[in-house]
PDB file of N, CA and C in Angstrom:
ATOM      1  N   UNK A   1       0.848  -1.183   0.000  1.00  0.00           N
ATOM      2  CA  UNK A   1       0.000   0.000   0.000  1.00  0.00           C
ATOM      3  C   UNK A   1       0.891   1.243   0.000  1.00  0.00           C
ATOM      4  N   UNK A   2       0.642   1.964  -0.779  1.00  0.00           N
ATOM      5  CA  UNK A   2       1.200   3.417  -0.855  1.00  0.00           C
ATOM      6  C   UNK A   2       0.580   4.666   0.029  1.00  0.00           C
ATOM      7  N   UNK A   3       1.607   5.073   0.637  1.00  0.00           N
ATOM      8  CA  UNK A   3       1.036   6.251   1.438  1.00  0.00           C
ATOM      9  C   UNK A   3       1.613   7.787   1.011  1.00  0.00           C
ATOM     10  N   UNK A   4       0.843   8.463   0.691  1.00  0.00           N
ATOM     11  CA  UNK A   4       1.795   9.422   0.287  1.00  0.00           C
ATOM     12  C   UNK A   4       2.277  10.403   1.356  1.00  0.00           C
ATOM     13  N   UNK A   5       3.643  10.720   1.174  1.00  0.00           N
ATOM     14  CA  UNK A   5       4.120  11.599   2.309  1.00  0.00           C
ATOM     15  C   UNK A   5       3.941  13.090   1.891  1.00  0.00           C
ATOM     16  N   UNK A   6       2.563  13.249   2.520  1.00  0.00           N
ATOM     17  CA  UNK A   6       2.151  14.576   2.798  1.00  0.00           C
ATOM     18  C   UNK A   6       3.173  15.438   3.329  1.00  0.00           C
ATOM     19  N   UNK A   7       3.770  15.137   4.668  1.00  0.00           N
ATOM     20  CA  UNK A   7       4.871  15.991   5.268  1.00  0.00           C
ATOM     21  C   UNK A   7       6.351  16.512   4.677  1.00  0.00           C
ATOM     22  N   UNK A   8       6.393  15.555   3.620  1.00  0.00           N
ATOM     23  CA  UNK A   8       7.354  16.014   2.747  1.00  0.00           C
ATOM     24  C   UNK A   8       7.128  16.997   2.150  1.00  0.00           C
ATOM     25  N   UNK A   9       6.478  16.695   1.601  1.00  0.00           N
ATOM     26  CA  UNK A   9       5.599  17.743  -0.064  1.00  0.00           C
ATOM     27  C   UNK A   9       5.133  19.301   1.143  1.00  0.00           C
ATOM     28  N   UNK A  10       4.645  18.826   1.790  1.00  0.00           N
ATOM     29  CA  UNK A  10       4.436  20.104   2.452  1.00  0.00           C
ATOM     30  C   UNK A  10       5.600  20.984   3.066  1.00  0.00           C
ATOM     31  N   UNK A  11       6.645  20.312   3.827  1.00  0.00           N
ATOM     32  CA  UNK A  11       7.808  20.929   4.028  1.00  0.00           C
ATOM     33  C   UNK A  11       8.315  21.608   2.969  1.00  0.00           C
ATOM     34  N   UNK A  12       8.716  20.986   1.459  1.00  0.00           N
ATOM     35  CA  UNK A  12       9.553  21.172   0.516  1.00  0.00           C
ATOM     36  C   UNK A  12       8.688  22.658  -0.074  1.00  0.00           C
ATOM     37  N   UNK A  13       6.680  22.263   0.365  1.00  0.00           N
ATOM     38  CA  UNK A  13       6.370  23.595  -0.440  1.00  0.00           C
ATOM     39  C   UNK A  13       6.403  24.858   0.457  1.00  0.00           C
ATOM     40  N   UNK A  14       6.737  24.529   1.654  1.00  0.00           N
ATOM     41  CA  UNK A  14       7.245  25.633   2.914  1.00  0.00           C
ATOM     42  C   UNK A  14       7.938  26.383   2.238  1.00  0.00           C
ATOM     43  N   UNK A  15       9.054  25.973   2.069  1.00  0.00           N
ATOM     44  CA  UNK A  15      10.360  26.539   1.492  1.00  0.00           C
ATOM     45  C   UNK A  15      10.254  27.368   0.004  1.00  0.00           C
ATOM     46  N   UNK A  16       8.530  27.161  -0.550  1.00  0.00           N
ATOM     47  CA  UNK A  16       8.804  28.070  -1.674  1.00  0.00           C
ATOM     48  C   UNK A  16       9.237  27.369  -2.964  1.00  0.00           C
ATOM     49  N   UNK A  17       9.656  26.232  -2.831  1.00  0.00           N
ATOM     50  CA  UNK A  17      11.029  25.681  -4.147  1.00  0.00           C
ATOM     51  C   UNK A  17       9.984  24.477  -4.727  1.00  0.00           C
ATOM     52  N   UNK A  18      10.227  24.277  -5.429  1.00  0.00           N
ATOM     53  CA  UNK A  18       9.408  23.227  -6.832  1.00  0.00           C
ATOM     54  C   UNK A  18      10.194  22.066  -6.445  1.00  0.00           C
ATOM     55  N   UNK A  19       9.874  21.264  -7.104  1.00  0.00           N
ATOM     56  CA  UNK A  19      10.714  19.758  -7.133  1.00  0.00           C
ATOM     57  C   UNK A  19      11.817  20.114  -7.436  1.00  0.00           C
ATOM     58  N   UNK A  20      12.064  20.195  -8.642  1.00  0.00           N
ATOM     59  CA  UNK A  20      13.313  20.188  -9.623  1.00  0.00           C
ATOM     60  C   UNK A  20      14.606  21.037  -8.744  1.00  0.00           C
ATOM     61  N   UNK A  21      14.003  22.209  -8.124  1.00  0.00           N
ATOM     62  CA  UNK A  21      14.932  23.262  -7.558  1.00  0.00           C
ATOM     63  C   UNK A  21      15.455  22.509  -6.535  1.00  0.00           C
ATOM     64  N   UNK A  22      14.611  21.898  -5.691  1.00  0.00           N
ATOM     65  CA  UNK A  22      14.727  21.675  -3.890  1.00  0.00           C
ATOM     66  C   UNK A  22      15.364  19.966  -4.483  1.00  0.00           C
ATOM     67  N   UNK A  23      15.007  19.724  -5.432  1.00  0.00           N
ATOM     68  CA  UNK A  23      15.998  17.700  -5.676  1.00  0.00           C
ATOM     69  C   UNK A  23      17.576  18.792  -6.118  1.00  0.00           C
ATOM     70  N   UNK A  24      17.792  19.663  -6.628  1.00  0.00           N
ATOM     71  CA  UNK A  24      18.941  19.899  -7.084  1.00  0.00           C
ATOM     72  C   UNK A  24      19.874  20.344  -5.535  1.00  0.00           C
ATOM     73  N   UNK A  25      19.680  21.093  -4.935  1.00  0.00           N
ATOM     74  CA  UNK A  25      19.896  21.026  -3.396  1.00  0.00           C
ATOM     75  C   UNK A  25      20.676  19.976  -2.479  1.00  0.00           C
ATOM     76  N   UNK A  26      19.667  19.083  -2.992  1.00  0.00           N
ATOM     77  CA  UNK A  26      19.685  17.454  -1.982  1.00  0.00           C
ATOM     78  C   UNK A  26      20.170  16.034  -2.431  1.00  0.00           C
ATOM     79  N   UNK A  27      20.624  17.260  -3.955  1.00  0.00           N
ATOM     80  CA  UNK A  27      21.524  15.853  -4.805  1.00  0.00           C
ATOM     81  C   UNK A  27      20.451  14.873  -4.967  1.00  0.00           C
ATOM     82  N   UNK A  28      19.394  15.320  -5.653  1.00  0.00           N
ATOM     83  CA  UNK A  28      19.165  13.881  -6.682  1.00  0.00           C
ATOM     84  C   UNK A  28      18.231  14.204  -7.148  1.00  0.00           C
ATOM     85  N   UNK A  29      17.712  13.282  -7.724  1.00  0.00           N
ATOM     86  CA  UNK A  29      16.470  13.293  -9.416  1.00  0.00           C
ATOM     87  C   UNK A  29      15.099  14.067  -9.183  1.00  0.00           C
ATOM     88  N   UNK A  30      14.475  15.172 -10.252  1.00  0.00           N
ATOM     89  CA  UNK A  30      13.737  15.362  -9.326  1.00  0.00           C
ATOM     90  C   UNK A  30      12.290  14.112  -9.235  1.00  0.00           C
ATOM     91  N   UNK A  31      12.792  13.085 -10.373  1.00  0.00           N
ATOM     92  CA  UNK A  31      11.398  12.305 -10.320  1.00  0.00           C
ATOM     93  C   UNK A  31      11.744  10.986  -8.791  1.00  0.00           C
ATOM     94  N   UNK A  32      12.892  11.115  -8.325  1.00  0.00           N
ATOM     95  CA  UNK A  32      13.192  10.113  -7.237  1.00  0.00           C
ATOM     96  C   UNK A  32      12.428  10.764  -5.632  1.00  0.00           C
ATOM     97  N   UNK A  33      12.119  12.424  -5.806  1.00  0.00           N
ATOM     98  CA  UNK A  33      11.867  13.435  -4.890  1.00  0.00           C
ATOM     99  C   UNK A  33      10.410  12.985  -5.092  1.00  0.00           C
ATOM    100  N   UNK A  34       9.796  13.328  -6.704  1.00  0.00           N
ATOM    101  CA  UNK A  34       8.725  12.876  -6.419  1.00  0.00           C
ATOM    102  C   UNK A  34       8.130  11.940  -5.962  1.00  0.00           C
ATOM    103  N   UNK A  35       8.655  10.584  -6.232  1.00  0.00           N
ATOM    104  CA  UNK A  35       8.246   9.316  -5.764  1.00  0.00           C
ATOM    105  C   UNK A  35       8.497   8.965  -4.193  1.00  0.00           C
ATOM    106  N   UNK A  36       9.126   9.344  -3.524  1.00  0.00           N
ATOM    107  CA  UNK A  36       9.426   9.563  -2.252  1.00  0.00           C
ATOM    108  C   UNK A  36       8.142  10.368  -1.532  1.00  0.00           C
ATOM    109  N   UNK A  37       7.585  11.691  -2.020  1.00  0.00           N
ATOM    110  CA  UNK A  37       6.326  12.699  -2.015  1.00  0.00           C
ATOM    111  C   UNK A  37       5.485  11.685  -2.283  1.00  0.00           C
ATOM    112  N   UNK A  38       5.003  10.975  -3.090  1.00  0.00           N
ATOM    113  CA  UNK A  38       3.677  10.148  -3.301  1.00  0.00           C
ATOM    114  C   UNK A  38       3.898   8.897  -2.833  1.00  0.00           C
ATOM    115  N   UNK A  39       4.974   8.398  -1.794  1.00  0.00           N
ATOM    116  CA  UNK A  39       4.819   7.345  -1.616  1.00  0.00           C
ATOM    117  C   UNK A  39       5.479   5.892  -2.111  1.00  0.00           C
ATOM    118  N   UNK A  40       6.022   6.061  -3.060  1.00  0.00           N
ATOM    119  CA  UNK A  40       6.412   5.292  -4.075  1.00  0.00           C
ATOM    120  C   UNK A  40       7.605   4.698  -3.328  1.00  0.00           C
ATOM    121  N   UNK A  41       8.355   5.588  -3.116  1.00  0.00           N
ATOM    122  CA  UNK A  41       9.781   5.249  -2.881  1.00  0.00           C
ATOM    123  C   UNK A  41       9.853   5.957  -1.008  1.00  0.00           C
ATOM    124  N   UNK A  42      10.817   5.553  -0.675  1.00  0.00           N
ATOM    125  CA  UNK A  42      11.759   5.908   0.275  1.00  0.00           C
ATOM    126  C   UNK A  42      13.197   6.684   0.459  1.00  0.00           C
ATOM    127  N   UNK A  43      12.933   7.795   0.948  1.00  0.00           N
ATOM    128  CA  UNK A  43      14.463   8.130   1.232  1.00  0.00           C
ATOM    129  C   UNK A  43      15.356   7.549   2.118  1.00  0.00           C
ATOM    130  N   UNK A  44      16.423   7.481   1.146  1.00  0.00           N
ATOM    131  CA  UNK A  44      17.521   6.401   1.808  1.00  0.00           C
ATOM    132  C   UNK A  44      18.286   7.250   3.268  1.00  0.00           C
ATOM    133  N   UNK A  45      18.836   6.836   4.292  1.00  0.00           N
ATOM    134  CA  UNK A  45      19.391   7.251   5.411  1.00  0.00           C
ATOM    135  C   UNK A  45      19.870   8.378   5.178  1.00  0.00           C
ATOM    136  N   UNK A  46      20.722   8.484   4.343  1.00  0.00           N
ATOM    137  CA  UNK A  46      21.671   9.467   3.548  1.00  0.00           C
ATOM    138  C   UNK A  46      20.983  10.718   2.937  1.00  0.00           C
ATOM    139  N   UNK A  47      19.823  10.276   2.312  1.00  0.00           N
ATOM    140  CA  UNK A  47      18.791  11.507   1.824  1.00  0.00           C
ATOM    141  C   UNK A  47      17.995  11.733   2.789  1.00  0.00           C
ATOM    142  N   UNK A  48      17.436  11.276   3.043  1.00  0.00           N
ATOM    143  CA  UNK A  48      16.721  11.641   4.864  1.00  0.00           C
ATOM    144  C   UNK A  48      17.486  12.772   5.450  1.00  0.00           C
ATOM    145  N   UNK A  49      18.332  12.348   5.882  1.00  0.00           N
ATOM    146  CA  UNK A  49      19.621  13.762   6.787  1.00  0.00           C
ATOM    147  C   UNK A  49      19.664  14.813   5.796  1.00  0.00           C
ATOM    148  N   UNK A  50      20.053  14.818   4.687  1.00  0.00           N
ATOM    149  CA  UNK A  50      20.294  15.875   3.828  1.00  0.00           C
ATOM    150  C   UNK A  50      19.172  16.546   3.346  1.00  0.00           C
ATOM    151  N   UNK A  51      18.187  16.146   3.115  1.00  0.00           N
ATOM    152  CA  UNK A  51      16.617  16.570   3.300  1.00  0.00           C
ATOM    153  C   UNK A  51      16.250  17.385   4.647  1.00  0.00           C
ATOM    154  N   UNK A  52      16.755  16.965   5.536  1.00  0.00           N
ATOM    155  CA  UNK A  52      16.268  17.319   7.321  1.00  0.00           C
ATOM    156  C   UNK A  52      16.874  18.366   7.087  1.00  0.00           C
ATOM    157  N   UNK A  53      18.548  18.754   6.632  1.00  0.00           N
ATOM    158  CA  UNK A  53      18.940  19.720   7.105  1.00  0.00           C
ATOM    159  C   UNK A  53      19.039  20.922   5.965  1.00  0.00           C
ATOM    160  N   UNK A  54      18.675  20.600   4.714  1.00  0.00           N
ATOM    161  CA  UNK A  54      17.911  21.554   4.073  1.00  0.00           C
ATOM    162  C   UNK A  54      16.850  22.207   4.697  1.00  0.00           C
ATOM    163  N   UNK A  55      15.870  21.388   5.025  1.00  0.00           N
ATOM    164  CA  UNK A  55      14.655  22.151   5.435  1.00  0.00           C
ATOM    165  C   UNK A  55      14.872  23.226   6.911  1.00  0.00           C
ATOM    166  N   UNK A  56      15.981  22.607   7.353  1.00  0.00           N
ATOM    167  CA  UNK A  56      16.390  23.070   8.765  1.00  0.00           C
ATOM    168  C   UNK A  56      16.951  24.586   8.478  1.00  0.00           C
ATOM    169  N   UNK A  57      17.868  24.430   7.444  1.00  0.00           N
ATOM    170  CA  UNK A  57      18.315  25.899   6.610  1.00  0.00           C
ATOM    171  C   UNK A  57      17.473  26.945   6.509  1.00  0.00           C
ATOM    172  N   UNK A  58      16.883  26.347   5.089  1.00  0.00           N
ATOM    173  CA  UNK A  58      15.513  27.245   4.432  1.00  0.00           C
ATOM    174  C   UNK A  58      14.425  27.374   5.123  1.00  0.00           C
ATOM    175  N   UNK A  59      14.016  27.116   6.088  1.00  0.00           N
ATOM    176  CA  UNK A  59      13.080  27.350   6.855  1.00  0.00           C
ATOM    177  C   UNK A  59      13.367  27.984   8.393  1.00  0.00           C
ATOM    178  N   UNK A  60      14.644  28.216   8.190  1.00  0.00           N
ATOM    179  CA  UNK A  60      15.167  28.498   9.630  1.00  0.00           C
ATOM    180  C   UNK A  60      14.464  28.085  11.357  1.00  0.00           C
ATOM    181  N   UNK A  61      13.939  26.364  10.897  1.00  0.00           N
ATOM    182  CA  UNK A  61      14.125  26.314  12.050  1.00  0.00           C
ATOM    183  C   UNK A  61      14.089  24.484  12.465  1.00  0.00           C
ATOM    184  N   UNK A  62      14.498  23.739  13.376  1.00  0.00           N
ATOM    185  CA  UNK A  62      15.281  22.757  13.352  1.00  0.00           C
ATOM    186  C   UNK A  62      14.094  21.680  12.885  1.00  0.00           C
ATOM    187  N   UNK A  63      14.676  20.953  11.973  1.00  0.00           N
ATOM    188  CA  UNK A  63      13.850  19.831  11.623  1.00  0.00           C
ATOM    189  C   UNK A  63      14.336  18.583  11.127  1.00  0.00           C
ATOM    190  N   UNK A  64      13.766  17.724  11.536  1.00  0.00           N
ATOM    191  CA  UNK A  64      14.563  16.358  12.192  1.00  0.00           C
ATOM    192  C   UNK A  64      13.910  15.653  10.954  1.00  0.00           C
ATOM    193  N   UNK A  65      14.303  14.424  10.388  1.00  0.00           N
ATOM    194  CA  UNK A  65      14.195  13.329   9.569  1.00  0.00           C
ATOM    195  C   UNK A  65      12.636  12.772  10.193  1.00  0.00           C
ATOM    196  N   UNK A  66      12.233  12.669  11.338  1.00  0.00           N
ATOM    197  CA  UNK A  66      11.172  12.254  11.897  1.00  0.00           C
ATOM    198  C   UNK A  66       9.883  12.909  12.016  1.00  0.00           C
ATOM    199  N   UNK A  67      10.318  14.410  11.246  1.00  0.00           N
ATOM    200  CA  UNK A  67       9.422  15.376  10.850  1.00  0.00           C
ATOM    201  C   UNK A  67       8.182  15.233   9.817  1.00  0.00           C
ATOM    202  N   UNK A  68       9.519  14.124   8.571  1.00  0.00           N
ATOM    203  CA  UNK A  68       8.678  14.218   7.446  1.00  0.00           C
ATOM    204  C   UNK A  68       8.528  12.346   6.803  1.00  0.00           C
ATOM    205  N   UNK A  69       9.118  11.824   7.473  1.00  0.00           N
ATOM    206  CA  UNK A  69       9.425  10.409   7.722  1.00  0.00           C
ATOM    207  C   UNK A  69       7.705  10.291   7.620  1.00  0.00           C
ATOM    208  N   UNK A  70       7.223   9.049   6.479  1.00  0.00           N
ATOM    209  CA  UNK A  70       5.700   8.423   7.327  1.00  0.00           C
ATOM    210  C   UNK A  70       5.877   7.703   8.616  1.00  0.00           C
ATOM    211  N   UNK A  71       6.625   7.374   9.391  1.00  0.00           N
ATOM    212  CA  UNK A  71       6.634   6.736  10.592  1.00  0.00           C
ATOM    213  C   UNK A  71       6.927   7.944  11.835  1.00  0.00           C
ATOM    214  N   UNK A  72       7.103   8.959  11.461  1.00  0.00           N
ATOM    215  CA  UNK A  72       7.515  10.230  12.075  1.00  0.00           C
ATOM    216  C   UNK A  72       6.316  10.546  12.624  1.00  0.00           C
ATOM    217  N   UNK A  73       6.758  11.747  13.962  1.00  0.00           N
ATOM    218  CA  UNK A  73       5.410  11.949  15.004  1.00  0.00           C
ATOM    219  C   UNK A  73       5.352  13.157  14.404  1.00  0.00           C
ATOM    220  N   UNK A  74       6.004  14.394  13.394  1.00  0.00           N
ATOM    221  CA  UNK A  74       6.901  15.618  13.693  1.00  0.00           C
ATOM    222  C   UNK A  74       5.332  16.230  13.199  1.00  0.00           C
ATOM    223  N   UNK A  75       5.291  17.542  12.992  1.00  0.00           N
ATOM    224  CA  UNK A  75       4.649  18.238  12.756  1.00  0.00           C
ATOM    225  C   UNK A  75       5.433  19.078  11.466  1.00  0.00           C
ATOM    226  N   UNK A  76       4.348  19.601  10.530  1.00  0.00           N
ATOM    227  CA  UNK A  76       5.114  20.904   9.766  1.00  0.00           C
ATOM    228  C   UNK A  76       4.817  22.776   9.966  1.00  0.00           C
ATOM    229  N   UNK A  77       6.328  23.179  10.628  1.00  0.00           N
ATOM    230  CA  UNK A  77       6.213  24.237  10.787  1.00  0.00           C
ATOM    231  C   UNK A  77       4.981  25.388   9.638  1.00  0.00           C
ATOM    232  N   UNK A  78       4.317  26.403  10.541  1.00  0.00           N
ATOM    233  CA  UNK A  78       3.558  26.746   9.851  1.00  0.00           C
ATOM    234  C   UNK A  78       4.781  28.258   9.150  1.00  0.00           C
ATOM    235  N   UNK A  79       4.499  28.412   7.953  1.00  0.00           N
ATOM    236  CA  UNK A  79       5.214  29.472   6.852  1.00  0.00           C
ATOM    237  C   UNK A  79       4.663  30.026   5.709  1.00  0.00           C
ATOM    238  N   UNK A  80       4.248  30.902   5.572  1.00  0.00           N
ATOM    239  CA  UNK A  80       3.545  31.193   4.806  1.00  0.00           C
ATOM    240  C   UNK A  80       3.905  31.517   3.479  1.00  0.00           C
ATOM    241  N   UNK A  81       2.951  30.658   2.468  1.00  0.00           N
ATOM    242  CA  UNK A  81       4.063  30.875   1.086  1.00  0.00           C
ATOM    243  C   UNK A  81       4.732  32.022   0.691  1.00  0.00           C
ATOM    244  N   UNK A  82       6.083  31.895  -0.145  1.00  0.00           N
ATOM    245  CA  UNK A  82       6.362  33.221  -0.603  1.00  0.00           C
ATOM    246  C   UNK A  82       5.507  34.061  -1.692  1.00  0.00           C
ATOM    247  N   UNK A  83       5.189  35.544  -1.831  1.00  0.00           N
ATOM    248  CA  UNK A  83       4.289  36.040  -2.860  1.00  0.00           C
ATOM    249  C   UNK A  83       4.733  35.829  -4.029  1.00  0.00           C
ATOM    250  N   UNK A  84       3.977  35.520  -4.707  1.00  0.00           N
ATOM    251  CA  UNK A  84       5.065  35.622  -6.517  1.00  0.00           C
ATOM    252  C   UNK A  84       4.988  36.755  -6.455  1.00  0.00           C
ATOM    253  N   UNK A  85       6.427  37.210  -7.314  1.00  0.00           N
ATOM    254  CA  UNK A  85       6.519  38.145  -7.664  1.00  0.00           C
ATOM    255  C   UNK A  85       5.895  38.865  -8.555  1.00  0.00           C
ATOM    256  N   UNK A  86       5.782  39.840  -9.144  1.00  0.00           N
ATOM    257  CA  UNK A  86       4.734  40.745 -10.234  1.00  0.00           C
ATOM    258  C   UNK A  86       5.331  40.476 -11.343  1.00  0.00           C
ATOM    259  N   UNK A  87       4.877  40.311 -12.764  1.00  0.00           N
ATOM    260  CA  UNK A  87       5.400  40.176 -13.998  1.00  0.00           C
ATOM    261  C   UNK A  87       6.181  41.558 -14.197  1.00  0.00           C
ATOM    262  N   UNK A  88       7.627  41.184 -14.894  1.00  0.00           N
ATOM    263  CA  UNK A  88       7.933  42.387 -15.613  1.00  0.00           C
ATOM    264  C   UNK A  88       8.034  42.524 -16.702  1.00  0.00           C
ATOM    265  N   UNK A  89       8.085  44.180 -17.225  1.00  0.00           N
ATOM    266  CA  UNK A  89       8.075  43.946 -18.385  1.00  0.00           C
ATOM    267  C   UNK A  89       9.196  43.695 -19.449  1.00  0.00           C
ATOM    268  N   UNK A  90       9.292  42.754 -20.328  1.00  0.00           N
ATOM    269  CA  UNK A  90      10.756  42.994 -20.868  1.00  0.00           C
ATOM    270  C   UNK A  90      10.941  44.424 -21.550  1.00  0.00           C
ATOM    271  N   UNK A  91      12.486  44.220 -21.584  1.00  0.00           N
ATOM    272  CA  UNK A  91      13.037  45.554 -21.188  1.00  0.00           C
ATOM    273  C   UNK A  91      12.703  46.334 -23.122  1.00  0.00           C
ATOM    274  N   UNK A  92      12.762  47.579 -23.451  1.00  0.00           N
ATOM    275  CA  UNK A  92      12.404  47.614 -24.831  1.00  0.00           C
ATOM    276  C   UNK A  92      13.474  47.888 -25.495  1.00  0.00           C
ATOM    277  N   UNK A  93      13.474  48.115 -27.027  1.00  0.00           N
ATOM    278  CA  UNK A  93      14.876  48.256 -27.403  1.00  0.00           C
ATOM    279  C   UNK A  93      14.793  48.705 -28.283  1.00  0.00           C
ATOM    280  N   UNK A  94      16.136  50.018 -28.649  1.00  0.00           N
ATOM    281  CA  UNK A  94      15.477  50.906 -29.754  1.00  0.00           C
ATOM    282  C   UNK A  94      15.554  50.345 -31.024  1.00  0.00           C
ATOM    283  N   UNK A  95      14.605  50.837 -31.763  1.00  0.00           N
ATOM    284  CA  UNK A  95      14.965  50.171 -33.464  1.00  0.00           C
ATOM    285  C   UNK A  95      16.141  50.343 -33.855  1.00  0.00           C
ATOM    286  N   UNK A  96      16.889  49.134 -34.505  1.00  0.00           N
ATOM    287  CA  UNK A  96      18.073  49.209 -34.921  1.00  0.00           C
ATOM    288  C   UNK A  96      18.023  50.283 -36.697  1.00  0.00           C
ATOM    289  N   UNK A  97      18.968  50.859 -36.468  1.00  0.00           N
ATOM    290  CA  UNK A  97      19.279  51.873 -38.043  1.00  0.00           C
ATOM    291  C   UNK A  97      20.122  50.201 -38.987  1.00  0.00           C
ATOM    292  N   UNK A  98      19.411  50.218 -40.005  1.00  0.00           N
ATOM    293  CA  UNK A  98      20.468  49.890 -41.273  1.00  0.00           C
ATOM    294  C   UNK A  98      21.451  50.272 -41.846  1.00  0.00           C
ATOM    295  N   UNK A  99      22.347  49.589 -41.970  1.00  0.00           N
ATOM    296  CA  UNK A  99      23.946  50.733 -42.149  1.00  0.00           C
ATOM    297  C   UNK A  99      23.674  50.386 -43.858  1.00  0.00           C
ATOM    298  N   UNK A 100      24.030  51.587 -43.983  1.00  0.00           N
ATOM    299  CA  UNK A 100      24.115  52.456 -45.288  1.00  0.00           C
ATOM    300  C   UNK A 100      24.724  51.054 -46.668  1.00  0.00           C
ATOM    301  N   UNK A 101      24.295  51.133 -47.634  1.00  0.00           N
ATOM    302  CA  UNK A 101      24.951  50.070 -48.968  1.00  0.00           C
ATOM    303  C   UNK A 101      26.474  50.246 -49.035  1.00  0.00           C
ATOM    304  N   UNK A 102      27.122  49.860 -49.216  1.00  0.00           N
ATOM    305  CA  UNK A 102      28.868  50.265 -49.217  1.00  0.00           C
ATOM    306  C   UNK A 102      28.695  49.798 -50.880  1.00  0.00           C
ATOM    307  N   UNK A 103      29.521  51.741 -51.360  1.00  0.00           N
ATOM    308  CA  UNK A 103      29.708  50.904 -52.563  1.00  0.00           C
ATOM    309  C   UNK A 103      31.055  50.942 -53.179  1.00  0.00           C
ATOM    310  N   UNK A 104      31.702  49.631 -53.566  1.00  0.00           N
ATOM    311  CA  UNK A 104      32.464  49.511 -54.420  1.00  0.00           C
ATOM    312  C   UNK A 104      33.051  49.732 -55.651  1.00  0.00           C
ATOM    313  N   UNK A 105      33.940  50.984 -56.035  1.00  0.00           N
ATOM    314  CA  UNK A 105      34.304  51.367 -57.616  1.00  0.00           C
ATOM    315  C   UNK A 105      32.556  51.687 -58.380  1.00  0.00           C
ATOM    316  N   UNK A 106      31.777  52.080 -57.658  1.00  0.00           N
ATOM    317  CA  UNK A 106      30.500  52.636 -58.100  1.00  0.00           C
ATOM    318  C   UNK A 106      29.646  51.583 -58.402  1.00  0.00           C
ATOM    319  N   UNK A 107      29.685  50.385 -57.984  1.00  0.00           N
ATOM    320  CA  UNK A 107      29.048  49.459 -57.966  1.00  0.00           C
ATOM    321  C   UNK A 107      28.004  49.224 -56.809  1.00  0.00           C
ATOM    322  N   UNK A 108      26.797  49.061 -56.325  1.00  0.00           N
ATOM    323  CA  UNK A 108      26.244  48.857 -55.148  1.00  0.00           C
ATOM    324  C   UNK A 108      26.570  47.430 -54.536  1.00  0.00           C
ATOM    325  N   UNK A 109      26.920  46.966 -53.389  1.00  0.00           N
ATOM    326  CA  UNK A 109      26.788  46.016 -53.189  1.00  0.00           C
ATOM    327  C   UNK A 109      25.856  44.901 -52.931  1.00  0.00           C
TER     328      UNK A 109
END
């Protein structure tokens, strides 16, 4: 039976960061991050810790492997997402001038 680890996915979306960003971080795939998030897979001892102490970083405040573990008691700190930012506009650019025909012995080129 698959359980999905809610406490993960929720920690990782604490922090603001997408899969792809927050697996690049923690050294590894981001589809191995996902499958770990839905259940699929398990983080190994090694990703567990390095996961814990990412979140411990970016969230500034201490969080243990047992936080986000399905066998874990932990809770997820409450953080409120970051705002997206406002679209900008790209920047504009003046029309380029055509440089003049160069001509050769009265020939146009």
């Amino acid at each position: 039976m698959q359980i999905p680890n809610d406490r993960l996915r929720s920690l990782r979306q604490a922090t603001g960061l997408k899969v792809g960003a927050f697996s690049e971080l923690v050294q590894c795939s981001p589809s191995h991050l996902t499958n770990c998030e839905n259940g699929n897979r398990n983080p190994s001892p090694e990703l567990a810790e390095l996961i814990a102490r990412e979140f411990s970083r970016l969230l500034k405040t201490r969080v243990t492997v047992a936080d986000f573990m399905p066998t874990g008691a932990g809770t997820v700190p409450d953080r409120p997402h970051p705002q997206p930012k406002p679209p900008t506009k790209p920047p504009t650019r003046e029309p380029t001038k055509k440089a003049p025909k160069r001509v050769a012995d009265g020939v146009a080129a």
